[in-house]
N, C-alpha and C. Protein backbone atom coordinates (compact mmCIF):
# COMPACT_ATOMS: atom_id res chain seq x y z
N UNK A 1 -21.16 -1.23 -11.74
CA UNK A 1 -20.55 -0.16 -10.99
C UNK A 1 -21.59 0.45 -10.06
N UNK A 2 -21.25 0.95 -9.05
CA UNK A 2 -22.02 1.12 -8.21
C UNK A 2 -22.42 2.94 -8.00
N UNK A 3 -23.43 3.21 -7.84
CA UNK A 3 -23.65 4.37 -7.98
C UNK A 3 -23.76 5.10 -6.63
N UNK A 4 -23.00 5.12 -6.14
CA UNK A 4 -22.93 6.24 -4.39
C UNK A 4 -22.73 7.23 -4.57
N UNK A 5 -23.21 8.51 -3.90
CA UNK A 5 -22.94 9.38 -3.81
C UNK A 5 -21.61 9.90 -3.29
N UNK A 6 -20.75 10.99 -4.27
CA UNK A 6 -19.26 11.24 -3.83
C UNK A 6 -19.27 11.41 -2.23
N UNK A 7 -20.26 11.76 -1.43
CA UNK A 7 -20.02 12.29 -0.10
C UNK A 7 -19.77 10.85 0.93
N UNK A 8 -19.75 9.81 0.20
CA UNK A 8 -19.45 8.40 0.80
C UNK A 8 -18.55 7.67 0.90
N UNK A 9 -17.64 8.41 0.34
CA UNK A 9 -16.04 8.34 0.34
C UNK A 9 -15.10 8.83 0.16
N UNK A 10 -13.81 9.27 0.28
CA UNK A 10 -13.09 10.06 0.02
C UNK A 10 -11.34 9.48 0.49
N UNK A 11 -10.59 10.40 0.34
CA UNK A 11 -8.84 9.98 0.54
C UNK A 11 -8.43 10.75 1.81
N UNK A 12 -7.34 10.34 2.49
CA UNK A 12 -6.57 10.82 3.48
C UNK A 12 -5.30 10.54 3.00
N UNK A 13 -3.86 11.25 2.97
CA UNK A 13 -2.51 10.81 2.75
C UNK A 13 -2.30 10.96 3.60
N UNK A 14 -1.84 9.39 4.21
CA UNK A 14 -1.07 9.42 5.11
C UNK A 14 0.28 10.14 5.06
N UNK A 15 0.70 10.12 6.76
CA UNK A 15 1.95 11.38 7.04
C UNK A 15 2.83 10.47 8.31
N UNK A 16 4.20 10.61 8.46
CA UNK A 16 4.98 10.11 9.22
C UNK A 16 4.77 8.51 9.15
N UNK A 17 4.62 7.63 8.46
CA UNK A 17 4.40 6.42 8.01
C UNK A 17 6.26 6.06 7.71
N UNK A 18 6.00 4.80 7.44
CA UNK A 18 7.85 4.03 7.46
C UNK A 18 6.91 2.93 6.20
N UNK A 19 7.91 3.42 5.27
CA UNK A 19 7.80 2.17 4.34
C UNK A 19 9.37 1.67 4.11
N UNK A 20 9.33 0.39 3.77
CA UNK A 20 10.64 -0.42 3.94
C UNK A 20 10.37 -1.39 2.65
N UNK A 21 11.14 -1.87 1.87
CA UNK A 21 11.52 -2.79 1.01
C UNK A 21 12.69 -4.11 2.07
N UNK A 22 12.24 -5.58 1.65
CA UNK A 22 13.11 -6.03 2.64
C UNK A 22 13.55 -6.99 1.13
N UNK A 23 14.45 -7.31 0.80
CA UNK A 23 14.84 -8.15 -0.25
C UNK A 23 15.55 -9.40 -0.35
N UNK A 24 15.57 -9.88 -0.84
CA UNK A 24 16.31 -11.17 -0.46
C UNK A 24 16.52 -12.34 -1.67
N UNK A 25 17.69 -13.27 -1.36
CA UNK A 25 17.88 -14.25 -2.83
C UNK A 25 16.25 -15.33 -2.35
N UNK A 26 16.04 -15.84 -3.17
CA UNK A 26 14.75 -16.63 -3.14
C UNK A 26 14.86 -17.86 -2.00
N UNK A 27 16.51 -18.25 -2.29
CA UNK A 27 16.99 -19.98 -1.26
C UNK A 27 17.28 -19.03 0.25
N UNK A 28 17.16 -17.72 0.52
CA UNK A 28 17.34 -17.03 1.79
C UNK A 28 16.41 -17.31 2.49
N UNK A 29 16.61 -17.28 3.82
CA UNK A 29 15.43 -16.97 4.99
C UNK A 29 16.66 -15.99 5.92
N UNK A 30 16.93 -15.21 5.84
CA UNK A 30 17.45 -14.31 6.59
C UNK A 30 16.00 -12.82 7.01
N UNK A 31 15.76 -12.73 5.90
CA UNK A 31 14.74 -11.93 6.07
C UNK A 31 13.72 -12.28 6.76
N UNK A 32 13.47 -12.95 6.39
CA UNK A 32 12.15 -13.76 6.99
C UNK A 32 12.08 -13.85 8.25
N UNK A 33 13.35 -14.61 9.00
CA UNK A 33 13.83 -14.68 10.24
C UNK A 33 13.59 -13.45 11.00
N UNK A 34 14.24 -12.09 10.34
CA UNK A 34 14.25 -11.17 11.18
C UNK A 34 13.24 -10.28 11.23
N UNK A 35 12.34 -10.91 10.03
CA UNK A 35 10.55 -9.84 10.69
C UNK A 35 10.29 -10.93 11.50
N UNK A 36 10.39 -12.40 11.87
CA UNK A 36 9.45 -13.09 12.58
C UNK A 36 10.01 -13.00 13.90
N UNK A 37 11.29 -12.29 14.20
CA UNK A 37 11.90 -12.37 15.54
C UNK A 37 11.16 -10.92 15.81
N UNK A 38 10.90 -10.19 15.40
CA UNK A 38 9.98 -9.25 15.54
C UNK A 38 8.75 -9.38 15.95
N UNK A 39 8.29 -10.28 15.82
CA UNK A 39 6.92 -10.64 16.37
C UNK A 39 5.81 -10.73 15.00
N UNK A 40 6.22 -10.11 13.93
CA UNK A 40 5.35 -9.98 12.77
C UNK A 40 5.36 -11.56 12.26
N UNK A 41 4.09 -11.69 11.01
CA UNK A 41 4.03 -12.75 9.98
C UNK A 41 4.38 -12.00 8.76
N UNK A 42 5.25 -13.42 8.16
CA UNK A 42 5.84 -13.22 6.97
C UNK A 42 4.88 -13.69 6.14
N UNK A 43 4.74 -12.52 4.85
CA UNK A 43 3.59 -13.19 3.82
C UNK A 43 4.48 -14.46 2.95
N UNK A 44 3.32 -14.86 2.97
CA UNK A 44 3.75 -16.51 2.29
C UNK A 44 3.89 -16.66 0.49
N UNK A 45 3.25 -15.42 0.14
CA UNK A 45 3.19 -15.58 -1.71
C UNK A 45 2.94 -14.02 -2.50
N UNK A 46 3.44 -14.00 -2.98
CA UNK A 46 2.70 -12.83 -4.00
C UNK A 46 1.71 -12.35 -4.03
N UNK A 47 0.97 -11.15 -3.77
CA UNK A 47 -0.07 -10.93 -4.35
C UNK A 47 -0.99 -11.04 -2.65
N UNK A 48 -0.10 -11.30 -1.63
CA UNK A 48 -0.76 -11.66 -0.29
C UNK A 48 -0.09 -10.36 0.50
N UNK A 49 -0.65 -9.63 1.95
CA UNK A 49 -0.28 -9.24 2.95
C UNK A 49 -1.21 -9.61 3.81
N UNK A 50 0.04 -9.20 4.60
CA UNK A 50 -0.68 -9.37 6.28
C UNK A 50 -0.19 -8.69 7.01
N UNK A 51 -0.90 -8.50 8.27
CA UNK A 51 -0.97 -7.68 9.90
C UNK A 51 -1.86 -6.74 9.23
N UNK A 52 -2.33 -6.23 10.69
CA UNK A 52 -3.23 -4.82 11.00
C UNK A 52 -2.87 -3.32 10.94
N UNK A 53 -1.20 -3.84 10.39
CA UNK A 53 -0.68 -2.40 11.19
C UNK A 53 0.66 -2.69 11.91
N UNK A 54 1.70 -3.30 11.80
CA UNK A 54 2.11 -2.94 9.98
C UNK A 54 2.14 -4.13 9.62
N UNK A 55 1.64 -4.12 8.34
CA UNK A 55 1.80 -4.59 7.04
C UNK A 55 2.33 -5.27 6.27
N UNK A 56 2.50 -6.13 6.06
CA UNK A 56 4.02 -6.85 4.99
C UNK A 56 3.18 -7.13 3.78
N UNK A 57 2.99 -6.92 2.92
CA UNK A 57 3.22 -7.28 1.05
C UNK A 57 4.05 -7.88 0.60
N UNK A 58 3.85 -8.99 0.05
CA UNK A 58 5.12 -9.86 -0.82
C UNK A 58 4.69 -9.45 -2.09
N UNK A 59 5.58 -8.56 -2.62
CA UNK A 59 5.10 -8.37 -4.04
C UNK A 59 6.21 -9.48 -5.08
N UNK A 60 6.89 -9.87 -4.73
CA UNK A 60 6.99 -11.41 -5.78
C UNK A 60 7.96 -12.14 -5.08
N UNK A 61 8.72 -12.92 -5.10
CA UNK A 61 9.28 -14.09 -4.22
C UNK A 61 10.50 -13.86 -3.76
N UNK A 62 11.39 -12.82 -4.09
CA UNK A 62 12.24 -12.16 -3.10
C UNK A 62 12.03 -10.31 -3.03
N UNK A 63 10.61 -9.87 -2.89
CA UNK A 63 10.59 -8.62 -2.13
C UNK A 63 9.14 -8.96 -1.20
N UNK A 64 9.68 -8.07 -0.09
CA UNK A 64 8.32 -7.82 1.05
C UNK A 64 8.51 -6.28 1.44
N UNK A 65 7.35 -5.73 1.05
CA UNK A 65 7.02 -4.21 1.25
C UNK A 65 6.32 -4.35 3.08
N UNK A 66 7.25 -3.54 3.64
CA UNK A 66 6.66 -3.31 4.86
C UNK A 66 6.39 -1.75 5.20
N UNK A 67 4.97 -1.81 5.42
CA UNK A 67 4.21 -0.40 6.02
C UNK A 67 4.29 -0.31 7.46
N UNK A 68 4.54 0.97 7.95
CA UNK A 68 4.31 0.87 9.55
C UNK A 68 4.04 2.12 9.39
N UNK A 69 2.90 2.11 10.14
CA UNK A 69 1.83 3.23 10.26
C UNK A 69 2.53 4.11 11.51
N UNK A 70 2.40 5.36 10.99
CA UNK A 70 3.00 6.35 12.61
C UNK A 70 2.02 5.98 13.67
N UNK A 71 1.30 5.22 13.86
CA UNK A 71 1.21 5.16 15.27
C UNK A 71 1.61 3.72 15.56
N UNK A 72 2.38 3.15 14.55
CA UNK A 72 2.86 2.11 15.10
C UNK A 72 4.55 2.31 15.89
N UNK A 73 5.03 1.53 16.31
CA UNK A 73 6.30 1.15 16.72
C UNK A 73 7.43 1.84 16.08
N UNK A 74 7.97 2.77 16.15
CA UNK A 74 9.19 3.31 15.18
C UNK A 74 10.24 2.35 15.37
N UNK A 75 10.65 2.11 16.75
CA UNK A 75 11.81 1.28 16.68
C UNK A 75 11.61 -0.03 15.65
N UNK A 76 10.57 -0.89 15.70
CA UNK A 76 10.21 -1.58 14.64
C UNK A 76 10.79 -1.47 13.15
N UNK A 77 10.73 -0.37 12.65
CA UNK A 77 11.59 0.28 11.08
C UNK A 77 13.17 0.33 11.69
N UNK A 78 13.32 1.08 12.89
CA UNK A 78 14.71 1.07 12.79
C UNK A 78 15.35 -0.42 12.70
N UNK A 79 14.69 -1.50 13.51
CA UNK A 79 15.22 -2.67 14.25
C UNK A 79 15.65 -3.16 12.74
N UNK A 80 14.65 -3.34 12.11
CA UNK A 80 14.81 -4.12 10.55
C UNK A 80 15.99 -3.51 9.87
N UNK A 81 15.83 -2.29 9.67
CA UNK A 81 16.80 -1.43 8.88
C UNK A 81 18.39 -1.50 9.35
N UNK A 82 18.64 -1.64 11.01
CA UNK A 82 19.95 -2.38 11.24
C UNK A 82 20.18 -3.28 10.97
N UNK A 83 19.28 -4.67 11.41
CA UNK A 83 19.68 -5.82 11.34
C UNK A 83 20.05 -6.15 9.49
N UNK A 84 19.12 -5.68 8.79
CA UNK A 84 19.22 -5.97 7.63
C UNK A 84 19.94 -4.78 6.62
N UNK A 85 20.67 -4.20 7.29
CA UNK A 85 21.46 -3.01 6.70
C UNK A 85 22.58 -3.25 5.46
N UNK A 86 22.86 -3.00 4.67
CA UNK A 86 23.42 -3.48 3.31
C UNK A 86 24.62 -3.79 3.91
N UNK A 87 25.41 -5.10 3.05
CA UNK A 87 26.41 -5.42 3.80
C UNK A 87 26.61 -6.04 4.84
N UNK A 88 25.28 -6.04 5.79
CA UNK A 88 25.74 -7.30 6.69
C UNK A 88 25.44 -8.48 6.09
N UNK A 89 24.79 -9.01 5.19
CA UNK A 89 24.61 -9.97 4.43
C UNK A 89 24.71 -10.62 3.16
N UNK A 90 24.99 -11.64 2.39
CA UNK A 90 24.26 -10.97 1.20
C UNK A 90 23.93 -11.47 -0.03
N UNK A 91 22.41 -11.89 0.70
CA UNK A 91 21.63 -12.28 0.51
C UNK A 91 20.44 -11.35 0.82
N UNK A 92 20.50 -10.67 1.67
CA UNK A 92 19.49 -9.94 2.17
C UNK A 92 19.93 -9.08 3.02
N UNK A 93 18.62 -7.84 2.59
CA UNK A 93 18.68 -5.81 2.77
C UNK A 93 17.99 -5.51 3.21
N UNK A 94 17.81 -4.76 3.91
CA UNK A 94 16.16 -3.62 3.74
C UNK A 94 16.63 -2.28 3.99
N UNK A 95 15.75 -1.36 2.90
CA UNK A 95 16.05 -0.50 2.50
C UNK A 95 14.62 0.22 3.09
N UNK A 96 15.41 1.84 3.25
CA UNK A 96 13.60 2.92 4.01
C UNK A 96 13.35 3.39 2.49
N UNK A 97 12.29 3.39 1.97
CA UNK A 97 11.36 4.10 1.36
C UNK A 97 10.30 5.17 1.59
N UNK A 98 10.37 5.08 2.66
CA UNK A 98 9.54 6.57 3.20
C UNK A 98 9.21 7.72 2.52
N UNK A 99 11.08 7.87 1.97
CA UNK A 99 10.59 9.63 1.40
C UNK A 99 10.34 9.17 0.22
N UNK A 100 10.43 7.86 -0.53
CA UNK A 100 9.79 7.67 -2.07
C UNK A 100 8.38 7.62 -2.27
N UNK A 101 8.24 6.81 -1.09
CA UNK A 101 6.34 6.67 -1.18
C UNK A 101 5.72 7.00 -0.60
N UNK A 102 4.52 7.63 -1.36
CA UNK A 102 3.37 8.55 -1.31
C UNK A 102 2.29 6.98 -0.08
N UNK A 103 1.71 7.32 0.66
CA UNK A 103 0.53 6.45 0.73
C UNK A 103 -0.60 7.29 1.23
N UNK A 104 -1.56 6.51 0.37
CA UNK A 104 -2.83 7.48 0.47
C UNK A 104 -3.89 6.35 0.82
N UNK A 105 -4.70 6.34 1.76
CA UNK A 105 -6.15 5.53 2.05
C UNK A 105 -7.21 6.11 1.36
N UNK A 106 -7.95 5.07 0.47
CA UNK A 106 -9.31 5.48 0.13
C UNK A 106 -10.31 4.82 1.03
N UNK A 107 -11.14 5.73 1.64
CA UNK A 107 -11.99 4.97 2.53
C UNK A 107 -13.84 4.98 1.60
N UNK A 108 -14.23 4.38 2.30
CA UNK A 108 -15.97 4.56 2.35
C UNK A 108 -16.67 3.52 1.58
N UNK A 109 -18.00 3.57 1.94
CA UNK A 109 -19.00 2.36 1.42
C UNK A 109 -19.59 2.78 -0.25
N UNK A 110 -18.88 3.39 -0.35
CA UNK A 110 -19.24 3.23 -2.31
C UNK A 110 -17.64 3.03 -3.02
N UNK A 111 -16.58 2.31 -2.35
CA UNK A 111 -14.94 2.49 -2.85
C UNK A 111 -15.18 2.01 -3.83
N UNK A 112 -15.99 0.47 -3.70
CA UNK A 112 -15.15 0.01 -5.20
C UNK A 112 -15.66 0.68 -6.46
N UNK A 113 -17.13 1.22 -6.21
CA UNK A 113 -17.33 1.80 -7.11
C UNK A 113 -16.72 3.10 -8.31
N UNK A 114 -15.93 3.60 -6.75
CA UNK A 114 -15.08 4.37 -7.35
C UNK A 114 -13.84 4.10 -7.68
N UNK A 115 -12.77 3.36 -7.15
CA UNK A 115 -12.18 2.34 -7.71
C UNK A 115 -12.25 1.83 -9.08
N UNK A 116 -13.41 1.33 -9.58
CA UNK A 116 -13.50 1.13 -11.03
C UNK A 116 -13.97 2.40 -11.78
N UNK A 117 -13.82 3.09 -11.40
CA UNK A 117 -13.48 4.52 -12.49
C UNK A 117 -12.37 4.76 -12.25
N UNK A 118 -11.13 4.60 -10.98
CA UNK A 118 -10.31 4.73 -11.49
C UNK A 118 -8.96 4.25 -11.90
N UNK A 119 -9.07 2.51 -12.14
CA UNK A 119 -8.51 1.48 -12.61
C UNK A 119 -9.07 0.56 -13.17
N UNK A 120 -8.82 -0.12 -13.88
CA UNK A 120 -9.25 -1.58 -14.23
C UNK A 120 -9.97 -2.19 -13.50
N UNK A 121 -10.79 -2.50 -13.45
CA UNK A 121 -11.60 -3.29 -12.65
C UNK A 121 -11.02 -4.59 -12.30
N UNK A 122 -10.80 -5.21 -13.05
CA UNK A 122 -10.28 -6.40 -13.09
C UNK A 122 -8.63 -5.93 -12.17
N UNK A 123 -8.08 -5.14 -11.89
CA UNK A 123 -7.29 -4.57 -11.01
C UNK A 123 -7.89 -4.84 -9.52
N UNK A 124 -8.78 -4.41 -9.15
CA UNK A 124 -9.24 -4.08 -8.06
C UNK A 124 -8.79 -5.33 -6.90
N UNK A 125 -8.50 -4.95 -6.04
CA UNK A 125 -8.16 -6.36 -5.13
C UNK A 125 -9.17 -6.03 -4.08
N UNK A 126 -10.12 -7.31 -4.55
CA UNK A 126 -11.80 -7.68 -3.87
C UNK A 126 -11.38 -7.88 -2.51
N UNK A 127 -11.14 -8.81 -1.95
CA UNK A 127 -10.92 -9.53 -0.86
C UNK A 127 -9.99 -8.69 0.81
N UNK A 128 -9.62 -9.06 1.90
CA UNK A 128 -9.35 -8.06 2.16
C UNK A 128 -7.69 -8.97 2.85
N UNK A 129 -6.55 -8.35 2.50
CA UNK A 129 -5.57 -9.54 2.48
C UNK A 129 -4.50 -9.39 1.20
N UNK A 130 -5.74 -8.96 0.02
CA UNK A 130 -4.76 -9.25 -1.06
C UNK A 130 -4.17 -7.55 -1.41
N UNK A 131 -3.49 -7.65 -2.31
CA UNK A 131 -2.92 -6.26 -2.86
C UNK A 131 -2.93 -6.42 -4.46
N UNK A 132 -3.01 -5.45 -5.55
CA UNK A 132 -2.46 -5.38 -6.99
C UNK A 132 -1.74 -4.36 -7.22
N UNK A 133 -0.62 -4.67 -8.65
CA UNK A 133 -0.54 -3.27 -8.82
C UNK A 133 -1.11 -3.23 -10.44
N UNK A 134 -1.06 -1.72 -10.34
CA UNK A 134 -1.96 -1.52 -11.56
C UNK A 134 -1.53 0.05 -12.14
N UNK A 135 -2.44 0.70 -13.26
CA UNK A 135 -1.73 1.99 -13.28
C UNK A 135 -3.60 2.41 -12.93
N UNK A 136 -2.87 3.70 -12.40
CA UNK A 136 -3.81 5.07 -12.41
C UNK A 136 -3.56 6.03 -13.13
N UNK A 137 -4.36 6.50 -13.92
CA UNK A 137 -3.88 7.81 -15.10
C UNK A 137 -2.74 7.81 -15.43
N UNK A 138 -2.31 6.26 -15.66
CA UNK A 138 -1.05 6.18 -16.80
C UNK A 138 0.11 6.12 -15.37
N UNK A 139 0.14 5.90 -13.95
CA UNK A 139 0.65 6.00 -13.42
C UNK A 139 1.04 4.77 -12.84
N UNK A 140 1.63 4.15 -12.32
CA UNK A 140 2.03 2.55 -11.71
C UNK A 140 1.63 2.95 -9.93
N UNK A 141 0.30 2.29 -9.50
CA UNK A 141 0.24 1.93 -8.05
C UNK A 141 0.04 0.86 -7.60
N UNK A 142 0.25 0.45 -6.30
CA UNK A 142 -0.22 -0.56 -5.86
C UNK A 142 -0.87 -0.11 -4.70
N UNK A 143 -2.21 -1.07 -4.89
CA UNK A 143 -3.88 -0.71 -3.95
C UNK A 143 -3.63 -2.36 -3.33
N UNK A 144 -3.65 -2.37 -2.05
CA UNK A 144 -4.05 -2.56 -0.67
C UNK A 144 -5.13 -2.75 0.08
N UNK A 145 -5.77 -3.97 0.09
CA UNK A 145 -7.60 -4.30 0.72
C UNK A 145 -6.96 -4.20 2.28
N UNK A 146 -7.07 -3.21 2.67
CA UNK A 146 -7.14 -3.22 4.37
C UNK A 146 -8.45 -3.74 5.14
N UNK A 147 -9.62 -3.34 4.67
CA UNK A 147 -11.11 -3.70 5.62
C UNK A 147 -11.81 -3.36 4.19
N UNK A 148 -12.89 -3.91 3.77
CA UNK A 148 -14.24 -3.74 3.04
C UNK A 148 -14.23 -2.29 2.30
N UNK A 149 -14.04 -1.96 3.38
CA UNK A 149 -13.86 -0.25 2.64
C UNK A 149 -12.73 0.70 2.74
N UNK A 150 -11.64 0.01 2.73
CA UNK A 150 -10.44 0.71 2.90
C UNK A 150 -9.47 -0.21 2.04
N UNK A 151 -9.20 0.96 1.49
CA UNK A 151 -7.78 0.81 0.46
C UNK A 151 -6.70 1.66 0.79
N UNK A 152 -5.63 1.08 0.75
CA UNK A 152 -3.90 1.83 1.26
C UNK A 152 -3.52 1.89 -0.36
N UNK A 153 -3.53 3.29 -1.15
CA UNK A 153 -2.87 3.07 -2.56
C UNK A 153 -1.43 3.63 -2.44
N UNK A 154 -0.56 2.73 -2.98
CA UNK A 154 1.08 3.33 -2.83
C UNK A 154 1.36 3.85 -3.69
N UNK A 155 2.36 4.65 -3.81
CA UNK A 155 2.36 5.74 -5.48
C UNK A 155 3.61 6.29 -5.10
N UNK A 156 4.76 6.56 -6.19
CA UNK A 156 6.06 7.36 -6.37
C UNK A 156 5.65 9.00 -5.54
N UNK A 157 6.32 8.72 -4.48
CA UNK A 157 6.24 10.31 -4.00
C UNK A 157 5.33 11.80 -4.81
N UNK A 158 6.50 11.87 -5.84
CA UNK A 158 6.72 13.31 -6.71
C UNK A 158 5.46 13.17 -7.06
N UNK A 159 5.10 11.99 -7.27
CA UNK A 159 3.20 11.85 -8.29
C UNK A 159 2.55 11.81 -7.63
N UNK A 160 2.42 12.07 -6.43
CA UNK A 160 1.12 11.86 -5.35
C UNK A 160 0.12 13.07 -5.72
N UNK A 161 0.49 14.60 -5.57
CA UNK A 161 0.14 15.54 -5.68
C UNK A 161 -0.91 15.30 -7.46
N UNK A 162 -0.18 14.79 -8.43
CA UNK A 162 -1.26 14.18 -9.54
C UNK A 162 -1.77 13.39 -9.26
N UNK A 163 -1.73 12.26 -8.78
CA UNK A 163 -2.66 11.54 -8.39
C UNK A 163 -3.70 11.67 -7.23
N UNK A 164 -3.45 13.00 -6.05
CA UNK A 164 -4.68 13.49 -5.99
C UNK A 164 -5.77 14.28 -6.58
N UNK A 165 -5.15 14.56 -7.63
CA UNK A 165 -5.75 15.96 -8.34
C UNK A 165 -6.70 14.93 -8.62
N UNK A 166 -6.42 13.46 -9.52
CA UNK A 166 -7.22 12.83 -10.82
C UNK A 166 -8.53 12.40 -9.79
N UNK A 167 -7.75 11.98 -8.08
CA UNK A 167 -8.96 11.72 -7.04
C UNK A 167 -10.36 12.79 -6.64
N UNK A 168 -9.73 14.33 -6.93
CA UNK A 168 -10.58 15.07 -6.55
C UNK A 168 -11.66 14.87 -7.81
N UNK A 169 -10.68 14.99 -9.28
CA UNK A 169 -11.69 15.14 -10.72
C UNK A 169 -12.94 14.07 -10.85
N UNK A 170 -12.13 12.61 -10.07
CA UNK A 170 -13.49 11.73 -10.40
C UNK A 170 -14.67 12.05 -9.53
N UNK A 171 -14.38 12.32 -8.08
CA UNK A 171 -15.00 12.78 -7.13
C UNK A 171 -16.14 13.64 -8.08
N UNK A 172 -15.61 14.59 -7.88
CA UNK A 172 -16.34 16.05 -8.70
C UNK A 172 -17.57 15.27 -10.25
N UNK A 173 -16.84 14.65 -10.49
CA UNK A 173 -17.62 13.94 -11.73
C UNK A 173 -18.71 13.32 -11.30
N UNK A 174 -18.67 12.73 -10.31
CA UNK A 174 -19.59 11.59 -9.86
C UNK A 174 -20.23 12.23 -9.02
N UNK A 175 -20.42 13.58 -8.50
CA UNK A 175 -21.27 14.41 -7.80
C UNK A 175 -22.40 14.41 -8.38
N UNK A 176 -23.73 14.55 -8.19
CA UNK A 176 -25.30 14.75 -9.06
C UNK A 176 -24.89 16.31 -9.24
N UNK A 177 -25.46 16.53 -10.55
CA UNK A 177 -25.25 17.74 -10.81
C UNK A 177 -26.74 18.40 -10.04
N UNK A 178 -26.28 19.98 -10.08
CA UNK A 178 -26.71 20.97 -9.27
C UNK A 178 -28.06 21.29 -9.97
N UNK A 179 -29.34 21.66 -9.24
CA UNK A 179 -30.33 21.85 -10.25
C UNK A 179 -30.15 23.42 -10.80
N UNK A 180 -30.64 23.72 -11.82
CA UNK A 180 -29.76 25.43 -12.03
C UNK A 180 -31.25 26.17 -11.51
């Protein structure tokens, strides 16, 4: 574990962000079709995302979590959310998650260190591409390798507000104490 000083990293929650669930039967490509007529790549497996901004996560072989960052494209969330609107298909949905999920970035050059205080280590998704989910203080998230030192952690709305608190406590912990 790596020993950095707390002032080397820290969280931002993101705000005005579009998260989307896109779903689909496994023998479908309807979905698929209509992020790639979009201009996006479709992740190819589990446990994989891709783009810069936004995002797709395949978290298992018929869901893809799509992030779009407020400074990305709004029409982008809407476009999906018509085309794939319940009922025109069915086989395949996409649904807004926005007001369910919390997303929070951990940034800085001591993350993983802090990271493994506050998950499993063996949680941690090294590489930058992949995603896990895992719990935090008994909580279910999924953490996001955006760049070396950036993590996107997703979390149930209502629990964000605890799950910053537990971010400030490790912080605070891992400060050098004060000489008296």
């Amino acid at each position: 574990m790596q020993n950095a000083p707390a002032s080397d990293f820290g969280w931002d929650l993101w705000s005005g962000c579009q998260a989307l669930t896109l779903r689909h039967e496994a023998s479908d490509s309807t979905a698929r079709r209509a992020v790639e007529a979009l201009g996006l790549p479709w992740p190819k497996s589990p446990g994989q995302f891709v783009g810069l901004g936004p995002w797709l996560a395949r978290l298992h072989p018929q869901e893809v979590l799509a992030v779009i960052p407020q400074s990305g494209e709004p029409a982008l969330a809407q476009t999906l959310l018509s085309s794939l609107a319940p009922g025109h298909f069915d086989a395949a949905v996409c649904v807004d998650l926005s007001e369910a999920l919390a997303l929070i970035e951990l940034h800085g050059p001591g993350l993983d260190g802090w990271l493994a205080r506050l998950v499993d280590a063996s949680a941690i998704p090294w590489q930058v591409g992949c995603f896990s989910r895992c719990r935090l203080a008994d909580v279910a998230v999924m953490l996001l390798r955006l760049a070396p030192h950036r993590v996107l952690l997703a979390v149930d709305r209502p629990l964000a507000p605890y799950i910053e608190d537990w971010l400030a406590y490790t912080l605070d912990a891992m400060r050098p104490a004060s000489p008296p």
